[in-house]
C-alpha atoms as a PDB file:
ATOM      1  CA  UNK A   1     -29.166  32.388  37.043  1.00  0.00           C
ATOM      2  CA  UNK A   2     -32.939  33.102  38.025  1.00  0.00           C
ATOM      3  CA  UNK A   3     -33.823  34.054  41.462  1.00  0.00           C
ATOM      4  CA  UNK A   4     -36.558  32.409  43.021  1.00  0.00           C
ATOM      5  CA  UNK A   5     -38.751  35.307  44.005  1.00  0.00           C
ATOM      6  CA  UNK A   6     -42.392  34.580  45.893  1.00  0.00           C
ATOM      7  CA  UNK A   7     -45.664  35.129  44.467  1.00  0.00           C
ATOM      8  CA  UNK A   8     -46.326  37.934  46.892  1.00  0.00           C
ATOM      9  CA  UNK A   9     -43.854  39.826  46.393  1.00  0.00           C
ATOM     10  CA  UNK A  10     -44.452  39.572  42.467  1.00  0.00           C
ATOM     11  CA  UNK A  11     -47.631  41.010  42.966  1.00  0.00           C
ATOM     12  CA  UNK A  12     -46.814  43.567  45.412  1.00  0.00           C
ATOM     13  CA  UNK A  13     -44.705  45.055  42.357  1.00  0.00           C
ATOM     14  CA  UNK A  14     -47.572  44.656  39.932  1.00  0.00           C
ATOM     15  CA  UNK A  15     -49.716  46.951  42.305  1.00  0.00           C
ATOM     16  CA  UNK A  16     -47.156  49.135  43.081  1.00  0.00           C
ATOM     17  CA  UNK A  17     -48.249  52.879  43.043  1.00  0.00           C
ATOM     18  CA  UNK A  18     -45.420  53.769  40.932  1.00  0.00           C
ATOM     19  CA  UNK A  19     -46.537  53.455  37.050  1.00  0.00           C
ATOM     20  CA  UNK A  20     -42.981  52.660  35.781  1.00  0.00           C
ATOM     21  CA  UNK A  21     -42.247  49.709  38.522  1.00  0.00           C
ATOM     22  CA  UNK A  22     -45.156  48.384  37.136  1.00  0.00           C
ATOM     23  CA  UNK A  23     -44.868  48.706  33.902  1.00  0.00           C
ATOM     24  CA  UNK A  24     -41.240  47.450  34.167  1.00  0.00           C
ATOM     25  CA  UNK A  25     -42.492  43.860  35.798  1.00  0.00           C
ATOM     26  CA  UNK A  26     -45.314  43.249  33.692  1.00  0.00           C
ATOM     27  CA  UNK A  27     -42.988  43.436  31.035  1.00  0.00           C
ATOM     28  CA  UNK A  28     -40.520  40.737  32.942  1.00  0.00           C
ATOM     29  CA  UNK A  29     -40.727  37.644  31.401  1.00  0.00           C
ATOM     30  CA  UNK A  30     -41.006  36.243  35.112  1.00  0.00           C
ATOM     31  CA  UNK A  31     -40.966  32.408  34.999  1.00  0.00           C
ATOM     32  CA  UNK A  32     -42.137  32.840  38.747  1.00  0.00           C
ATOM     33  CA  UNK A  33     -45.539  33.746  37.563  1.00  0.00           C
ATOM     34  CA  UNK A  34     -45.908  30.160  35.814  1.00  0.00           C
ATOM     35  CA  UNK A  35     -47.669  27.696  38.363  1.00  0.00           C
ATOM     36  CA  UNK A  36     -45.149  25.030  38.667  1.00  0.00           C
ATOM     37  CA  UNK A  37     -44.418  22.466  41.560  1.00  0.00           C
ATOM     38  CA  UNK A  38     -41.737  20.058  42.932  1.00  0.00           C
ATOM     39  CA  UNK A  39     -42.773  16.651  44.001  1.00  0.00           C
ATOM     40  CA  UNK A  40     -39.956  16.407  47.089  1.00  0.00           C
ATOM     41  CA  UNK A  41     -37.371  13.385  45.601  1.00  0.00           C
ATOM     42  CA  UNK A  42     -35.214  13.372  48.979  1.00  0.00           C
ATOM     43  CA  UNK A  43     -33.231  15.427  50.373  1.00  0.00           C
ATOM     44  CA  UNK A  44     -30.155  14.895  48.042  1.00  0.00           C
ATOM     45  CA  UNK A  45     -31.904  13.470  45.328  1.00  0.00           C
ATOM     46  CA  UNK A  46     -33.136  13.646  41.977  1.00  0.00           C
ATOM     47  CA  UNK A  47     -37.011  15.811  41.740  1.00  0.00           C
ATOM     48  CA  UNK A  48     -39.010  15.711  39.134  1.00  0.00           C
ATOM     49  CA  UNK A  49     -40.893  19.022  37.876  1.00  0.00           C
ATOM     50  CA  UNK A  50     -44.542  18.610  36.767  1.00  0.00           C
ATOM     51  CA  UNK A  51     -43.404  19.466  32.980  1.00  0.00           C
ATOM     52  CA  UNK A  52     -41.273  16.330  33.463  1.00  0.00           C
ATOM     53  CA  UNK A  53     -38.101  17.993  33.564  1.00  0.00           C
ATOM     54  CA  UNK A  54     -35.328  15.955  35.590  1.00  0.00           C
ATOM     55  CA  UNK A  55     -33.341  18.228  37.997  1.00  0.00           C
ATOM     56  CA  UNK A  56     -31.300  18.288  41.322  1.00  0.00           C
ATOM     57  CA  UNK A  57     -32.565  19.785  44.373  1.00  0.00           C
ATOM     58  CA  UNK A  58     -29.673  22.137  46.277  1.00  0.00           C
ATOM     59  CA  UNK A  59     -29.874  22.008  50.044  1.00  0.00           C
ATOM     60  CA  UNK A  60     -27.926  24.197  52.594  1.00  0.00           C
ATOM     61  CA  UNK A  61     -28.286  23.066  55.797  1.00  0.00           C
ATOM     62  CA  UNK A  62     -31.805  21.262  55.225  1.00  0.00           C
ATOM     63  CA  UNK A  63     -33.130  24.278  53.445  1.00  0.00           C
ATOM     64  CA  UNK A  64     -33.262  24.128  49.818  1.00  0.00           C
ATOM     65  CA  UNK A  65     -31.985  27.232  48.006  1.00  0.00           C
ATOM     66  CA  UNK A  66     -31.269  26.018  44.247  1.00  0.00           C
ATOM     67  CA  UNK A  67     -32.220  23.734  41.648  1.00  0.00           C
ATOM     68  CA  UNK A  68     -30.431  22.677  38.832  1.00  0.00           C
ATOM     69  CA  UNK A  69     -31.366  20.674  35.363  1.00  0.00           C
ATOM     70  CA  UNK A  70     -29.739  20.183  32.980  1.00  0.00           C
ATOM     71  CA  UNK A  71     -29.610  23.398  30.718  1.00  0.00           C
ATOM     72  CA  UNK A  72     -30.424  25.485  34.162  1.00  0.00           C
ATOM     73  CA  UNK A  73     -29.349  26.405  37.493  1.00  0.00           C
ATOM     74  CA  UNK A  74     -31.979  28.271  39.481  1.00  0.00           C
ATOM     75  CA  UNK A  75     -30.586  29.749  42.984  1.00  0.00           C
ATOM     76  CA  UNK A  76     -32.512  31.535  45.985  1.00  0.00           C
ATOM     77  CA  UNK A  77     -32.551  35.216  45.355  1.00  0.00           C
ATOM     78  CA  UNK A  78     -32.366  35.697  49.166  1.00  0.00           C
ATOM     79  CA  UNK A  79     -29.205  33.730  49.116  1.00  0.00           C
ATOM     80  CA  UNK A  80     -27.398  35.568  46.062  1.00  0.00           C
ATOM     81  CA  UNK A  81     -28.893  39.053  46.911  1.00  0.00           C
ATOM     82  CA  UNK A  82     -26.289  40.341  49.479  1.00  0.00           C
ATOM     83  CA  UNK A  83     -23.634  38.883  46.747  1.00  0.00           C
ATOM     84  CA  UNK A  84     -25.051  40.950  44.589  1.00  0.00           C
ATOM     85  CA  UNK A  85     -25.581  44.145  46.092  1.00  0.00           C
ATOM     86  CA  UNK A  86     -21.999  44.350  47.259  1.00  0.00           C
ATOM     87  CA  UNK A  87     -20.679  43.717  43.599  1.00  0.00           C
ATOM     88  CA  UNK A  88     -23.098  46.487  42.444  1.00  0.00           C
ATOM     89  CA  UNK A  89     -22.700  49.233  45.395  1.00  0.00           C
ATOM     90  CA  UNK A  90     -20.023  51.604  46.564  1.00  0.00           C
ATOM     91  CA  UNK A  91     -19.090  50.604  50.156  1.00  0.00           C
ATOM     92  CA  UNK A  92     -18.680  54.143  51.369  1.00  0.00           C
ATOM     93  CA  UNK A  93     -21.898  55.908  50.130  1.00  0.00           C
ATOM     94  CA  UNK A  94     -23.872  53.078  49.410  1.00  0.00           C
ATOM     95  CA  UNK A  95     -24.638  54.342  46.248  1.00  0.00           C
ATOM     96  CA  UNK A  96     -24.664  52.218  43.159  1.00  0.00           C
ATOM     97  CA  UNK A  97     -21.153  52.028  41.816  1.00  0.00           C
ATOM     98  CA  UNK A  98     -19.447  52.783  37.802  1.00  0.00           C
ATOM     99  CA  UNK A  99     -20.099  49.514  36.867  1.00  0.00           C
ATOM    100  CA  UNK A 100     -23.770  49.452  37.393  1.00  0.00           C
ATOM    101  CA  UNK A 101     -24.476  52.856  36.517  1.00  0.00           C
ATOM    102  CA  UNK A 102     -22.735  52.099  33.504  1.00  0.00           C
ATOM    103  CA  UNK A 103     -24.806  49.021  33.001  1.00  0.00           C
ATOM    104  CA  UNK A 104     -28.025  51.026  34.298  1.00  0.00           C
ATOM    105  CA  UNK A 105     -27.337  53.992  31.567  1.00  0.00           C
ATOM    106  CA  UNK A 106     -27.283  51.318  28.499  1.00  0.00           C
ATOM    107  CA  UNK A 107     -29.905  49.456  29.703  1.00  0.00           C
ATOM    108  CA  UNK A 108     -32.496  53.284  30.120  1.00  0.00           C
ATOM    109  CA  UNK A 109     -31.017  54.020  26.754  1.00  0.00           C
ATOM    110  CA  UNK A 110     -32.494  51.348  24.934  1.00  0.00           C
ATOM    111  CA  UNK A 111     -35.991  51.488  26.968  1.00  0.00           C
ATOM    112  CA  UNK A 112     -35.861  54.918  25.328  1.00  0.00           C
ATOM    113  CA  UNK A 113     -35.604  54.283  21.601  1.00  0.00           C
ATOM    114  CA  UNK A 114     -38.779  52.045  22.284  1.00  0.00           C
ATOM    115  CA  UNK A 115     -40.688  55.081  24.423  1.00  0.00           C
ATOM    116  CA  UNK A 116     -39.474  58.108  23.319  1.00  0.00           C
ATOM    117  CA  UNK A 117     -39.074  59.105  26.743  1.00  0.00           C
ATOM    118  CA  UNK A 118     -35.821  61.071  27.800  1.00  0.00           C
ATOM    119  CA  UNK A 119     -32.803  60.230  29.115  1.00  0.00           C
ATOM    120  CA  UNK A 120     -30.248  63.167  31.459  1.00  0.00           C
ATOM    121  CA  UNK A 121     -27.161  62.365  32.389  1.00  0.00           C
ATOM    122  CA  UNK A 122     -25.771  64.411  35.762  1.00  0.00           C
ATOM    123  CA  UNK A 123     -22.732  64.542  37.060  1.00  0.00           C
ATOM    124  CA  UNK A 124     -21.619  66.243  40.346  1.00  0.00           C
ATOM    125  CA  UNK A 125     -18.277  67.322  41.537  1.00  0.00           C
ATOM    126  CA  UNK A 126     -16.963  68.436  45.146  1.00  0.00           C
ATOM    127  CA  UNK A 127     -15.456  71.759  44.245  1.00  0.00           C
ATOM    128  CA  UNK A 128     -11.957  71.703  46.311  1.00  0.00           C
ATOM    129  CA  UNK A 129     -12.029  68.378  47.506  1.00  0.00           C
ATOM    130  CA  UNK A 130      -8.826  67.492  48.363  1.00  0.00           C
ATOM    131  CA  UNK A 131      -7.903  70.626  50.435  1.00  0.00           C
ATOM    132  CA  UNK A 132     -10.578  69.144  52.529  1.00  0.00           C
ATOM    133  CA  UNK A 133      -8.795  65.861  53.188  1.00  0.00           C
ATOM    134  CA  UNK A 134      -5.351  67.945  53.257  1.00  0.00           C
ATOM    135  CA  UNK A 135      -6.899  70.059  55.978  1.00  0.00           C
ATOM    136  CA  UNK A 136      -9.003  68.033  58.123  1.00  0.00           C
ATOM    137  CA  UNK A 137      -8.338  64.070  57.189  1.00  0.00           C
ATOM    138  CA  UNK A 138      -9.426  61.552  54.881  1.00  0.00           C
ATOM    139  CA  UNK A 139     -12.167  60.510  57.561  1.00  0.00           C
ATOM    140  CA  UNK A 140     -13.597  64.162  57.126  1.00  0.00           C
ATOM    141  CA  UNK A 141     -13.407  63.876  53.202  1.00  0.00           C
ATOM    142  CA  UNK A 142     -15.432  60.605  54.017  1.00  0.00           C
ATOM    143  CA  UNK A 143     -18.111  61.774  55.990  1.00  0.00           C
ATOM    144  CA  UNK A 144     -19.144  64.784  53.417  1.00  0.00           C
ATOM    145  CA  UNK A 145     -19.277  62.031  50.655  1.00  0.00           C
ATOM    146  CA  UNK A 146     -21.321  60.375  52.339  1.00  0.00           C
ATOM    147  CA  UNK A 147     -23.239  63.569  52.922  1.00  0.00           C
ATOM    148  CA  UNK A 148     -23.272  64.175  49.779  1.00  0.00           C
ATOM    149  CA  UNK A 149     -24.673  61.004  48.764  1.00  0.00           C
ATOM    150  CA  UNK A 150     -27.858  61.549  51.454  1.00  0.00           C
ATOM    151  CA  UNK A 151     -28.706  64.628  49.728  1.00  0.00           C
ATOM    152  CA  UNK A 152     -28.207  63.615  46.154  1.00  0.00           C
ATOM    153  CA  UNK A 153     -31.428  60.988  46.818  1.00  0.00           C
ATOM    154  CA  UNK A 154     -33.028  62.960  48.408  1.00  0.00           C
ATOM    155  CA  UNK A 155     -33.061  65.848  45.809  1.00  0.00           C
ATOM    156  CA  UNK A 156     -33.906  63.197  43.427  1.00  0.00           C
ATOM    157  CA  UNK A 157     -37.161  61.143  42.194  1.00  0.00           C
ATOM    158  CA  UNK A 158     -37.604  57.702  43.711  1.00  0.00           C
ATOM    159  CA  UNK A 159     -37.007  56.074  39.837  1.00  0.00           C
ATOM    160  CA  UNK A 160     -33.982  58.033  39.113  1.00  0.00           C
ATOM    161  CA  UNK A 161     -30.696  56.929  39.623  1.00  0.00           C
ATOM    162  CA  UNK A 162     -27.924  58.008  41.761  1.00  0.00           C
ATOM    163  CA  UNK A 163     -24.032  56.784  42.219  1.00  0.00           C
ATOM    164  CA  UNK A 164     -20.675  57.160  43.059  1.00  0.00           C
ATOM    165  CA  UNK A 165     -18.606  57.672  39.924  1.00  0.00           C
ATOM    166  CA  UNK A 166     -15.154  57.681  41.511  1.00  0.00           C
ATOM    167  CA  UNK A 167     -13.712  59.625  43.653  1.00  0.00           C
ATOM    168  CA  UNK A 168     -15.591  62.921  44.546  1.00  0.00           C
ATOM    169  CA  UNK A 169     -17.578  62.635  41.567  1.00  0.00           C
ATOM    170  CA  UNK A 170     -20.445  61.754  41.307  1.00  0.00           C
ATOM    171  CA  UNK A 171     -23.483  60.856  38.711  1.00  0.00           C
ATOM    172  CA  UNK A 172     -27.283  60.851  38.447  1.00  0.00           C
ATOM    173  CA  UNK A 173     -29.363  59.378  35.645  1.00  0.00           C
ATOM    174  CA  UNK A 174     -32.572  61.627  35.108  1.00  0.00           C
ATOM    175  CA  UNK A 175     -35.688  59.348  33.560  1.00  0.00           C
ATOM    176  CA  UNK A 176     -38.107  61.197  31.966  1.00  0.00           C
ATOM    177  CA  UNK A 177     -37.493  64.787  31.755  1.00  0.00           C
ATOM    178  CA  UNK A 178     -39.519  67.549  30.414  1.00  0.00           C
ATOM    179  CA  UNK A 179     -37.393  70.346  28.167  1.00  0.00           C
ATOM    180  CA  UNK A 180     -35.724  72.352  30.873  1.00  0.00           C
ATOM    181  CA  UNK A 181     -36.934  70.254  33.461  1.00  0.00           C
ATOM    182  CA  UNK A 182     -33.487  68.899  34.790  1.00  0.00           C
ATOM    183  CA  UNK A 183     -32.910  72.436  36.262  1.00  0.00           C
ATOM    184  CA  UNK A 184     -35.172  71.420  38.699  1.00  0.00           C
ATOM    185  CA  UNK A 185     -33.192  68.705  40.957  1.00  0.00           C
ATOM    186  CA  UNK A 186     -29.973  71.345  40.051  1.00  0.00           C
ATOM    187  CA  UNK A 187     -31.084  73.598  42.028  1.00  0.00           C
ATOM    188  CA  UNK A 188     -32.989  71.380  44.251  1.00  0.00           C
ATOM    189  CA  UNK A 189     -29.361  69.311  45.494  1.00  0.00           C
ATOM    190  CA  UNK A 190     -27.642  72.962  45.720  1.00  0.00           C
ATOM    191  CA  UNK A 191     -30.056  74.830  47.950  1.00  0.00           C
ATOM    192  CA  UNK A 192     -30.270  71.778  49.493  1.00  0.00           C
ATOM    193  CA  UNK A 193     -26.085  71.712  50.166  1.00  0.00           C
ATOM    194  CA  UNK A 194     -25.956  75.108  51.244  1.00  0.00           C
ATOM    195  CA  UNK A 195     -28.261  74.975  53.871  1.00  0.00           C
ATOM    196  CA  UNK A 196     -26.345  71.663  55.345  1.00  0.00           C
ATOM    197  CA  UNK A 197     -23.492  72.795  58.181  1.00  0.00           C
ATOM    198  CA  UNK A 198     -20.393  70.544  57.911  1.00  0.00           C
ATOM    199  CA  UNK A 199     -18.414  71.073  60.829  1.00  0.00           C
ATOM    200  CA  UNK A 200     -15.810  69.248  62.313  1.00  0.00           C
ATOM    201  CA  UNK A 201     -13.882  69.443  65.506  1.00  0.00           C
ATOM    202  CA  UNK A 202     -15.671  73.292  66.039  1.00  0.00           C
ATOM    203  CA  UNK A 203     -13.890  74.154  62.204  1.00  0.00           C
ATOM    204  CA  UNK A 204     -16.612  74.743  59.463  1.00  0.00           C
ATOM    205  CA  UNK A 205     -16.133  73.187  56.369  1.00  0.00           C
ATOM    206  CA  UNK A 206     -17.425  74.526  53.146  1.00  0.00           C
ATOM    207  CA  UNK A 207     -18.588  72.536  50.867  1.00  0.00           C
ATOM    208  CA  UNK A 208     -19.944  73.555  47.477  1.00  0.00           C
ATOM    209  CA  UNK A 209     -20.640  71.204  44.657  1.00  0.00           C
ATOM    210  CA  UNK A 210     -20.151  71.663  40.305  1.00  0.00           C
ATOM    211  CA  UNK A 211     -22.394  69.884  38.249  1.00  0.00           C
ATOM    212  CA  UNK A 212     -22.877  69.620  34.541  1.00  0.00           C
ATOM    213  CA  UNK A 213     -25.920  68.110  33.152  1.00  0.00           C
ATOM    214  CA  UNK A 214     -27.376  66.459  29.547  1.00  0.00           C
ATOM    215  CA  UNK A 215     -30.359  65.608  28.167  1.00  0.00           C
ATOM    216  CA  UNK A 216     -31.652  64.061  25.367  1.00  0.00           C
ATOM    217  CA  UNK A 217     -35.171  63.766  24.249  1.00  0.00           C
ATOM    218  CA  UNK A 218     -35.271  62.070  21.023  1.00  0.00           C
ATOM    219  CA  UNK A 219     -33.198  60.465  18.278  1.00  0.00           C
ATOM    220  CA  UNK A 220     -31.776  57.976  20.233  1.00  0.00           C
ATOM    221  CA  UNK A 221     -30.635  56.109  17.200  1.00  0.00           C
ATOM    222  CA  UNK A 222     -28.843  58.331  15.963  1.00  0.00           C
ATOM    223  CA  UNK A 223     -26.430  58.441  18.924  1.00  0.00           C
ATOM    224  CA  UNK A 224     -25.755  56.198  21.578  1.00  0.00           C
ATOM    225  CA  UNK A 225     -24.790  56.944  26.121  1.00  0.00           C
ATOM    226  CA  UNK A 226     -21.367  57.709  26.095  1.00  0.00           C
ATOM    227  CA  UNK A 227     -21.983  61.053  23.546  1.00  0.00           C
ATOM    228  CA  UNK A 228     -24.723  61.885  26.058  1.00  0.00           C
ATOM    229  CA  UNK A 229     -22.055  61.158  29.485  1.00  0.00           C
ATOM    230  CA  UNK A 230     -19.302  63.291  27.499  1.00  0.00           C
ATOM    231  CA  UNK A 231     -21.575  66.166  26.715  1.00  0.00           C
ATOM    232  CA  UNK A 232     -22.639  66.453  30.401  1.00  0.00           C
ATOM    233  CA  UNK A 233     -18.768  66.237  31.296  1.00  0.00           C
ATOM    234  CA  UNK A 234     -18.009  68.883  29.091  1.00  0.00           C
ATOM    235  CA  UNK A 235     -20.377  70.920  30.969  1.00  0.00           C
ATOM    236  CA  UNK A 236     -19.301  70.139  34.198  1.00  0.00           C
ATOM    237  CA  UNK A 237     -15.916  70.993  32.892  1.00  0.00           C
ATOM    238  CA  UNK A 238     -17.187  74.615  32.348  1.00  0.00           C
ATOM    239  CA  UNK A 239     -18.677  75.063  35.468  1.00  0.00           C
ATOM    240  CA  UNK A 240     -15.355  73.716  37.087  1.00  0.00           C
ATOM    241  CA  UNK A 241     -13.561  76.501  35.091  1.00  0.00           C
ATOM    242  CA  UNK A 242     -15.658  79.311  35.736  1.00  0.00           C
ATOM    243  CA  UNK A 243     -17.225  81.134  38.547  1.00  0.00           C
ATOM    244  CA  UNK A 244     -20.805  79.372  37.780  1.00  0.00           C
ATOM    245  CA  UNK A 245     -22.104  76.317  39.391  1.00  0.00           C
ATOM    246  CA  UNK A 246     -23.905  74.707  36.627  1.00  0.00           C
ATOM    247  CA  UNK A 247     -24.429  74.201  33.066  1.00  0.00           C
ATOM    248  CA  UNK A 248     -26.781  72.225  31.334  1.00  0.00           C
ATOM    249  CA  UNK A 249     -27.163  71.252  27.196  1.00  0.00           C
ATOM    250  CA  UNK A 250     -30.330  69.663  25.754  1.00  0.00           C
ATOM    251  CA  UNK A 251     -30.585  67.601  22.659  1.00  0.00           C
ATOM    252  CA  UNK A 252     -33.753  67.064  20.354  1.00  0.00           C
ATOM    253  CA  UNK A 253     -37.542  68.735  21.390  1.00  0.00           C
ATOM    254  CA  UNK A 254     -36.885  71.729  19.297  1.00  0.00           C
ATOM    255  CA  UNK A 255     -33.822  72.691  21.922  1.00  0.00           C
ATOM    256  CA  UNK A 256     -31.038  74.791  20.397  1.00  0.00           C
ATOM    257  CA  UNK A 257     -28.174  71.769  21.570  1.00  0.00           C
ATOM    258  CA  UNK A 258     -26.243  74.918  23.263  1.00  0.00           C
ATOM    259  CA  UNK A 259     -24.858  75.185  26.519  1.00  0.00           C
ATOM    260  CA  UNK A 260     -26.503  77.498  29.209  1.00  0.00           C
ATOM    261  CA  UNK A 261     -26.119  78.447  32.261  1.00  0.00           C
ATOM    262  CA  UNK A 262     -28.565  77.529  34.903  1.00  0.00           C
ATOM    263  CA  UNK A 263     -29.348  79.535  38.155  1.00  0.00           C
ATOM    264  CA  UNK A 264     -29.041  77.230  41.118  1.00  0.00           C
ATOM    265  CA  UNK A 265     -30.379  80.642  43.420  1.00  0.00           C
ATOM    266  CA  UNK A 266     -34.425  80.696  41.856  1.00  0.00           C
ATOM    267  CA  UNK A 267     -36.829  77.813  43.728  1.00  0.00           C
ATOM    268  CA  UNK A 268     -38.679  76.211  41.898  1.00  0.00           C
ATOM    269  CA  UNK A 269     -42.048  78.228  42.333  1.00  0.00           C
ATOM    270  CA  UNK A 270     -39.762  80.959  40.317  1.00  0.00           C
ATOM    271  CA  UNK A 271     -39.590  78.809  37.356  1.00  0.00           C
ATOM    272  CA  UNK A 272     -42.957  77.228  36.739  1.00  0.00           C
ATOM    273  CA  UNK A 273     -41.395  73.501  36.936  1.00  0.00           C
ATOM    274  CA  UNK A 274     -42.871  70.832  38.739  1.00  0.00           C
ATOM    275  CA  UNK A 275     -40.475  67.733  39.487  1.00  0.00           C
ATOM    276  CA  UNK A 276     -42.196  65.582  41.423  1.00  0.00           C
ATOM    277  CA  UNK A 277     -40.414  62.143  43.432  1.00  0.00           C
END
């Protein structure tokens, strides 16, 4: 299925101020920017396209919002959008659920072994979470996931991704990264936590977050996502065991492939890195 998207909006994306959106639709091969017209056949009936193609025009209502040949079926994007987003989203957070991150991670992977350009994989976990919902309710556990959520985009760059892995967990794909560079948003969604006051009915709640974090910058064919996701789950499995909030392992760009520990307390003035949305 092909949405039907309009002209404007087509070119609203090619001069978008963000390099990657536009470098990601000129690369579309968008049938949309091909001139072609309907000669009206009827409501119900048969059209004909200019190329001569036979095809059925789908109504709704009066309004058309599909056409289908023989090989094809083109439907209104406006019509299948909402579909879609509900498939693809978590209903709670309104993040982008496992299913499409998944789908999102395979999909930057391969862009990757074209570019060059680096791929992090983030995951975040509420530390205690289920004391919470033992203490104060499931609707409290809720709301701070949903907290959670606000801050995680926020902390983040417009072109990164964020979603809700299951659970309390959570995940961010990182596009892009310099060496050492993912520290940044780290510490960026931490100070950015701490200073947020979760109180309910007069109780404060506490709410601190692990994460663990990879990063690869080259030889993408040589390995494939889910080494990448398990590497930055084995680090988030550290910080989950120990008294640190963060860990972090880098492959390729002359890195050393260890684990390290990374200090969610400096700003980012204090570390020379510039992480820009």
């Amino acid at each position: 299925m092909i949405g039907i998207v309009p002209s404007y909006r087509i070119l609203q994306r090619l001069d978008a101020d963000n390099e990657r959106e536009r470098t990601r639709w000129e690369s579309m091969p968008l049938q949309a920017l091909i001139s072609t017209k309907l000669r009206a056949g009827g409501q119900h009936a048969g059209a004909v396209l200019d190329s001569d193609v036979n095809c059925v025009v789908i109504t709704e209502e009066e309004a058309v919002v599909g056409i289908s040949t023989d090989d094809d079926v083109f439907l209104s994007w406006r019509r299948l959008e909402s579909i879609l987003a509900a498939a693809a989203s978590d209903p709670l957070t309104g993040l982008m659920n496992r299913l499409a991150y998944d789908r999102r991670l395979g999909e930057e992977w391969a862009r990757s072994r074209r570019t060059g350009t680096s791929v992090g994989v983030m995951l975040i976990d509420v530390d205690k979470f289920k004391p919470i919902n033992d203490s104060f309710g499931h609707h409290v556990g809720d709301d701070v996931l949903r907290e959670l959520a606000s801050v995680l985009e926020t902390g983040l760059r417009s072109y990164d991704v964020v979603a809700r892995y299951g659970g309390d967990e959570f995940v961010a794909l990182c596009l892009d990264c310099r060496p050492g560079e993912i520290d940044v948003p780290i510490r960026r969604i931490r100070q950015t936590l701490a200073r947020r006051q979760f109180e309910f009915d007069g109780t404060r709640v506490p709410v601190t977050i692990s994460v663990g974090a990879a990063v690869r910058h080259d030889g993408f064919e040589h390995s494939d996502p889910r080494e990448l996701f398990a590497a930055a789950d084995d680090c988030l499995y550290r910080a989950k065991r120990s008294t640190a909030d963060a860990y972090v392992i880098e492959f390729g760009a002359d890195s050393d492939e260890t684990v390290r520990y990374v200090d969610t307390s400096l700003q980012d003035s204090q570390v020379g890195a510039a992480f820009v949305r």
